[in-house]
PDB file of N, CA and C in Angstrom:
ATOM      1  N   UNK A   1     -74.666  43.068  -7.459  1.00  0.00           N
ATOM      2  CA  UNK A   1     -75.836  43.926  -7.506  1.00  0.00           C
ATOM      3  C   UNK A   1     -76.667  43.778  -6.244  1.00  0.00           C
ATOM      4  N   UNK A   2     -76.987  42.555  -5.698  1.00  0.00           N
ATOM      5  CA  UNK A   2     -77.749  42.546  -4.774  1.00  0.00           C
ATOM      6  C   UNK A   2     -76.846  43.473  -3.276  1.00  0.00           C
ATOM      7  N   UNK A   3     -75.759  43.693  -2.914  1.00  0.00           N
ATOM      8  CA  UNK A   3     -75.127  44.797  -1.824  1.00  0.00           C
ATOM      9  C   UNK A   3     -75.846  46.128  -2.578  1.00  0.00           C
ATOM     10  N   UNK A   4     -75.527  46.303  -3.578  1.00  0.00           N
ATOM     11  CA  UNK A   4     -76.515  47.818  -4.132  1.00  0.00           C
ATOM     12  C   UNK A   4     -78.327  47.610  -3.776  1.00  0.00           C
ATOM     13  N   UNK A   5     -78.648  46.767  -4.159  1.00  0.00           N
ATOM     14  CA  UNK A   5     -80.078  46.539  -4.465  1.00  0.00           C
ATOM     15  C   UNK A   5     -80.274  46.767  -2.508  1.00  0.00           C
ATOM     16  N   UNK A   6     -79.561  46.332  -1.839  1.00  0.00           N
ATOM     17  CA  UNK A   6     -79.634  46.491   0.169  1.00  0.00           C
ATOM     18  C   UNK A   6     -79.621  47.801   0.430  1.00  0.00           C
ATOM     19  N   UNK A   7     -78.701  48.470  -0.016  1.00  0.00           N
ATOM     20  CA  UNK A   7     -78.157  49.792   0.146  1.00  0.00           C
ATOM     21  C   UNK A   7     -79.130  50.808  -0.365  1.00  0.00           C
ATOM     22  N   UNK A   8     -79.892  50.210  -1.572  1.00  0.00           N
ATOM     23  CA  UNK A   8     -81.328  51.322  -1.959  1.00  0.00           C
ATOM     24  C   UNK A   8     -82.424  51.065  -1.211  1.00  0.00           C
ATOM     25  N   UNK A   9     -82.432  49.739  -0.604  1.00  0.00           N
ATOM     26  CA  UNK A   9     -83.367  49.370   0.307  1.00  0.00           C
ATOM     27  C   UNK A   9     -83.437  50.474   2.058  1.00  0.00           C
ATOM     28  N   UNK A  10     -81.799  49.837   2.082  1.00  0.00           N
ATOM     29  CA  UNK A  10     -81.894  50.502   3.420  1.00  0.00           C
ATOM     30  C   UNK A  10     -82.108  52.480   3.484  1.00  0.00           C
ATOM     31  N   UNK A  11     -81.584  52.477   2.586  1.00  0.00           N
ATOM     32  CA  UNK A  11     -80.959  54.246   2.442  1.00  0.00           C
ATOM     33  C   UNK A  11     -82.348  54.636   1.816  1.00  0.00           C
ATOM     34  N   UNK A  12     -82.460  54.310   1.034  1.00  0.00           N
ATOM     35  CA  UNK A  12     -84.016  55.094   0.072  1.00  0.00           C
ATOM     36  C   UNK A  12     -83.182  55.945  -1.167  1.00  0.00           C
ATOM     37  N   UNK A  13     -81.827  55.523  -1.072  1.00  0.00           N
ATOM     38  CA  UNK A  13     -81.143  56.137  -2.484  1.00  0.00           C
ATOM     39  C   UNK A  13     -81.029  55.058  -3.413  1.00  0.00           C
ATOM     40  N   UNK A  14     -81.423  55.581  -5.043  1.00  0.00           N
ATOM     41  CA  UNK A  14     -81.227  54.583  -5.499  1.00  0.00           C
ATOM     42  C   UNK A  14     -80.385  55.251  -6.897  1.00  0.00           C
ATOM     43  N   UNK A  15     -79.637  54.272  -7.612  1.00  0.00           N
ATOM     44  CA  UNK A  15     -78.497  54.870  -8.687  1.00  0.00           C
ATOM     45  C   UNK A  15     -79.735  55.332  -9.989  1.00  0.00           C
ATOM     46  N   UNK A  16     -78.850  56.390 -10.612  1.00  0.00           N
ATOM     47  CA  UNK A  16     -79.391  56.661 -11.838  1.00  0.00           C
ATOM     48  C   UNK A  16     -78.756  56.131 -13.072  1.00  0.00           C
ATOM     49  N   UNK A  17     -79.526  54.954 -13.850  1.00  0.00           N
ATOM     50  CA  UNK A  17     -78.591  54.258 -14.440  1.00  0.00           C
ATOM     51  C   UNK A  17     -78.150  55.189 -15.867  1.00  0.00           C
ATOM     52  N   UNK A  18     -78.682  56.002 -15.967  1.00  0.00           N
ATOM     53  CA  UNK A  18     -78.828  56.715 -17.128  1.00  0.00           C
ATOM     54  C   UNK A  18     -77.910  57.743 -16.873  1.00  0.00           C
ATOM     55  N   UNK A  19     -77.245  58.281 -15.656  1.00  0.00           N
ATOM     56  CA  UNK A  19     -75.824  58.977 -15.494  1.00  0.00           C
ATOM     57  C   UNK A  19     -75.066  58.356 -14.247  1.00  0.00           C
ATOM     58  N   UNK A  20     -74.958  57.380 -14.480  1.00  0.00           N
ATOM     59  CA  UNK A  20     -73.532  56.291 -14.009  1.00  0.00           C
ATOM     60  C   UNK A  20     -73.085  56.078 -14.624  1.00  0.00           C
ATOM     61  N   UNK A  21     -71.882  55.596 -14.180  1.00  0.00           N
ATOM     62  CA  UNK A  21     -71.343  54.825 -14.955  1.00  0.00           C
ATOM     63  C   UNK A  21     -70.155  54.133 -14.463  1.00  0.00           C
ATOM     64  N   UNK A  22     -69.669  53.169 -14.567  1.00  0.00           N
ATOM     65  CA  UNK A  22     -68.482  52.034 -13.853  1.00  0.00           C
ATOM     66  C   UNK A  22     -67.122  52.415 -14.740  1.00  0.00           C
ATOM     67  N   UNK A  23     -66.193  52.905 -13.894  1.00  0.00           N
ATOM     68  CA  UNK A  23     -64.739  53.101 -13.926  1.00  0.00           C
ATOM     69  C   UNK A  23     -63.649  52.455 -13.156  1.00  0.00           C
ATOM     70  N   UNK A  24     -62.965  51.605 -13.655  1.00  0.00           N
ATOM     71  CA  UNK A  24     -62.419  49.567 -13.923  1.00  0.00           C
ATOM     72  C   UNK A  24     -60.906  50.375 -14.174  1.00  0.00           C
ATOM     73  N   UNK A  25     -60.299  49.625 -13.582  1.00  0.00           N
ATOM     74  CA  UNK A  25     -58.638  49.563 -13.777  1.00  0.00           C
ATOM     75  C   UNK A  25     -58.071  48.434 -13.072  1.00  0.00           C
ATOM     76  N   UNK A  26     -57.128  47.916 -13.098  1.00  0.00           N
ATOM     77  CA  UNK A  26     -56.309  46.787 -13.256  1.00  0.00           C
ATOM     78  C   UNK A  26     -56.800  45.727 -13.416  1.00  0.00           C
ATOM     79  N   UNK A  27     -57.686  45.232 -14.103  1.00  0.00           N
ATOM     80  CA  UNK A  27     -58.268  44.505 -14.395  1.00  0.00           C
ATOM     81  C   UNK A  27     -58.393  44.028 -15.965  1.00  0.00           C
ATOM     82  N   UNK A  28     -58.196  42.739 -16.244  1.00  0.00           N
ATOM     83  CA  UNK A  28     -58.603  42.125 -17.646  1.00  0.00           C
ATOM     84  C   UNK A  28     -59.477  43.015 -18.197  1.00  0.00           C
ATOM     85  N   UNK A  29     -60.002  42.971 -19.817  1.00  0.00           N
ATOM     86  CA  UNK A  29     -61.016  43.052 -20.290  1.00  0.00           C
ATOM     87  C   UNK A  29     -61.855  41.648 -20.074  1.00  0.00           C
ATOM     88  N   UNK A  30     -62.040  41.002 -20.067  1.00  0.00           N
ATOM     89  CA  UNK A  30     -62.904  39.699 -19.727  1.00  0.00           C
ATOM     90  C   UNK A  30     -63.672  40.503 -18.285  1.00  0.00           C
ATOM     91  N   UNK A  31     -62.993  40.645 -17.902  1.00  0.00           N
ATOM     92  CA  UNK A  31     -63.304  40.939 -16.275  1.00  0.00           C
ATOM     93  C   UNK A  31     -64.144  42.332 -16.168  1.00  0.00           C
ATOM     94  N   UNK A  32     -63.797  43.331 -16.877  1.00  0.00           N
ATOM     95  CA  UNK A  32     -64.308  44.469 -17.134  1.00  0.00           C
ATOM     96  C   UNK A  32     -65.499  44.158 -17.729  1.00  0.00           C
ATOM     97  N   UNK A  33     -65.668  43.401 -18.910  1.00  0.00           N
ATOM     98  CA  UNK A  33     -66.878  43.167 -19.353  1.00  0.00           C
ATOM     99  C   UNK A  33     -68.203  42.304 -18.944  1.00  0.00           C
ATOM    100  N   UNK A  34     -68.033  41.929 -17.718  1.00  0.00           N
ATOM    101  CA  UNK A  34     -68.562  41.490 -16.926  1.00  0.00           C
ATOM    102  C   UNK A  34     -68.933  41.791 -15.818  1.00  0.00           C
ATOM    103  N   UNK A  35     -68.479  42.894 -15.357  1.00  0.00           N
ATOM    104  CA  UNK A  35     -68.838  43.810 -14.885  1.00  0.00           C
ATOM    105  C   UNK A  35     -69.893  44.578 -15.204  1.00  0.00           C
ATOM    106  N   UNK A  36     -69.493  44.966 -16.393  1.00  0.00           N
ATOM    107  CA  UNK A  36     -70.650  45.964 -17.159  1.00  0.00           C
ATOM    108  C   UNK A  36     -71.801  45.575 -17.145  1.00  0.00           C
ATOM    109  N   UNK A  37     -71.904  43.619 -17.730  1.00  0.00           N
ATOM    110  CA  UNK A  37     -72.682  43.296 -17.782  1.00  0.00           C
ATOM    111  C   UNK A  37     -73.938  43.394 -16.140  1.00  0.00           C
ATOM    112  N   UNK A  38     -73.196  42.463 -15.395  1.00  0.00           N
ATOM    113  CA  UNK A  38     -73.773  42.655 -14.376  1.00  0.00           C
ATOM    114  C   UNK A  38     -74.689  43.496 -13.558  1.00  0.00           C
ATOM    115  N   UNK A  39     -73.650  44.602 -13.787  1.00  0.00           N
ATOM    116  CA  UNK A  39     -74.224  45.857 -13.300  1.00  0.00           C
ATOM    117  C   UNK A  39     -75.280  46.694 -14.179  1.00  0.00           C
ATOM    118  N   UNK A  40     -74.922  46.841 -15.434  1.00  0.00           N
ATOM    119  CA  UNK A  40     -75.691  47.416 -15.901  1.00  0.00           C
ATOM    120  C   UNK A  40     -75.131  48.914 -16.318  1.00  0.00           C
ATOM    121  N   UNK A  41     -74.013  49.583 -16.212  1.00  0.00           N
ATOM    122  CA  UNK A  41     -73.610  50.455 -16.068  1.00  0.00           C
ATOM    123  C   UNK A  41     -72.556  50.561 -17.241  1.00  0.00           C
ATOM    124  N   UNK A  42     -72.903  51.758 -18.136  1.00  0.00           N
ATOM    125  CA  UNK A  42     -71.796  51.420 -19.163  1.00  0.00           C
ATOM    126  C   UNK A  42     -70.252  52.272 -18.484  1.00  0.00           C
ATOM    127  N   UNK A  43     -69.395  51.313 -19.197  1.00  0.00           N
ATOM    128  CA  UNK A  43     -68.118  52.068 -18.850  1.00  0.00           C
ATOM    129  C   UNK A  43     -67.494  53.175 -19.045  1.00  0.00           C
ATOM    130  N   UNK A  44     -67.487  53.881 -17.900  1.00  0.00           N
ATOM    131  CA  UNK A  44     -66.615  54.812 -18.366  1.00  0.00           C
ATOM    132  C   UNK A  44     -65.243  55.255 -18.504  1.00  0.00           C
ATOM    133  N   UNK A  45     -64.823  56.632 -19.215  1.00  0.00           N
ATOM    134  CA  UNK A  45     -63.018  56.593 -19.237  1.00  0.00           C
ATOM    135  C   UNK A  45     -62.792  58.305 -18.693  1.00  0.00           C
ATOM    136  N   UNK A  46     -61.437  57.641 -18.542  1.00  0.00           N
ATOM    137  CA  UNK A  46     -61.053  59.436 -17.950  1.00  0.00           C
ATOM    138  C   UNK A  46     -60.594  59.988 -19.200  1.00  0.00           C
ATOM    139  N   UNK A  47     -60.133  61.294 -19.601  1.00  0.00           N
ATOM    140  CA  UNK A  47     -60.417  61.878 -18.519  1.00  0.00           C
ATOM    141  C   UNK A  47     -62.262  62.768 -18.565  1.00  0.00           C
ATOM    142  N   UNK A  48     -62.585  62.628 -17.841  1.00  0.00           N
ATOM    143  CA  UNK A  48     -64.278  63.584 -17.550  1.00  0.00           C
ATOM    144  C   UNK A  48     -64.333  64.967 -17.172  1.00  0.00           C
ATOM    145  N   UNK A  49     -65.246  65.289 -16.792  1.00  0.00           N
ATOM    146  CA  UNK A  49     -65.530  66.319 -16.119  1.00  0.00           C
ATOM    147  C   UNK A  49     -66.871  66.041 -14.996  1.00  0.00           C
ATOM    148  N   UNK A  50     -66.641  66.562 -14.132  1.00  0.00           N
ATOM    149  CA  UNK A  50     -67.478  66.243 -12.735  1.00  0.00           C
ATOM    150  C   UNK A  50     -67.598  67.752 -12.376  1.00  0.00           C
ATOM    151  N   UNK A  51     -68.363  68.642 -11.959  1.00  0.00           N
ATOM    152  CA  UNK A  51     -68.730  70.009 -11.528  1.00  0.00           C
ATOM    153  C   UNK A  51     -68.286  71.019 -12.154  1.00  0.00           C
ATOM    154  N   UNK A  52     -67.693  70.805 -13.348  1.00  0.00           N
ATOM    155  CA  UNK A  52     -67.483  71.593 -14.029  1.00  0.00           C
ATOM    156  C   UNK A  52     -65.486  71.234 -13.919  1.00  0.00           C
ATOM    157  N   UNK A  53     -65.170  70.416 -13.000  1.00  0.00           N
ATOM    158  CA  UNK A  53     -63.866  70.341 -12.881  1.00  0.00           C
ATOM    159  C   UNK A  53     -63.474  68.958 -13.275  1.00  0.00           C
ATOM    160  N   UNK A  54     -62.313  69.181 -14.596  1.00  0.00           N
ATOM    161  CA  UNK A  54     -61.477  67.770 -15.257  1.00  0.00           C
ATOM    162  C   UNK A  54     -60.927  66.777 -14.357  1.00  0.00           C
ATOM    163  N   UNK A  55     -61.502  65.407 -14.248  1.00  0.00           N
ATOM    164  CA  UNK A  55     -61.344  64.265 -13.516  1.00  0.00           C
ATOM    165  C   UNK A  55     -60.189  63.422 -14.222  1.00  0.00           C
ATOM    166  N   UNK A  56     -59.099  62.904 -13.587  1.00  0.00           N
ATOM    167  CA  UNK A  56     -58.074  62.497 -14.570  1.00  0.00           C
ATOM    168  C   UNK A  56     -57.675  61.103 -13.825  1.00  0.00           C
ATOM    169  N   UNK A  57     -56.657  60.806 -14.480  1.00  0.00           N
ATOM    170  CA  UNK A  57     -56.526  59.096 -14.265  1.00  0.00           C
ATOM    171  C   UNK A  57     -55.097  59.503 -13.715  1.00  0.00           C
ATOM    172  N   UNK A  58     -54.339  60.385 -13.684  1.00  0.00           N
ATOM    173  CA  UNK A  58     -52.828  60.857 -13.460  1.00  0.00           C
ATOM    174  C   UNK A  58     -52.836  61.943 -12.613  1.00  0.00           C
ATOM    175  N   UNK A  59     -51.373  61.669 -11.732  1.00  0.00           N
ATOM    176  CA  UNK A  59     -51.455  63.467 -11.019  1.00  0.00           C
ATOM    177  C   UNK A  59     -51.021  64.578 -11.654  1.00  0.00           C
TER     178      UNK A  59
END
């Protein structure tokens, strides 16, 4: 968190925690969930939608 917490410093952008969200692959669940924690960001899964266009985990 603190490289993010620099990056809102330096930039003047800062995340919206309320539409983020952290998307984790090859990784444990132990590891994933600690993440979450950390960050603060609940997890998300594919597949989504981003601009109106389906975001997928496959080609």
């Amino acid at each position: 968190m603190e490289t993010l917490v620099h990056f809102s410093v330096i930039t003047g952008l800062v995340s919206n925690m309320k539409k983020s969200s952290l998307f984790l692959a090859g990784m444990n669940k132990q590891v994933n969930n600690q993440l979450v924690e950390i960050t603060g960001f609940t997890q998300g899964s594919f597949s989504i939608r981003y601009l109106g266009l389906l975001l997928t985990s496959k080609r």
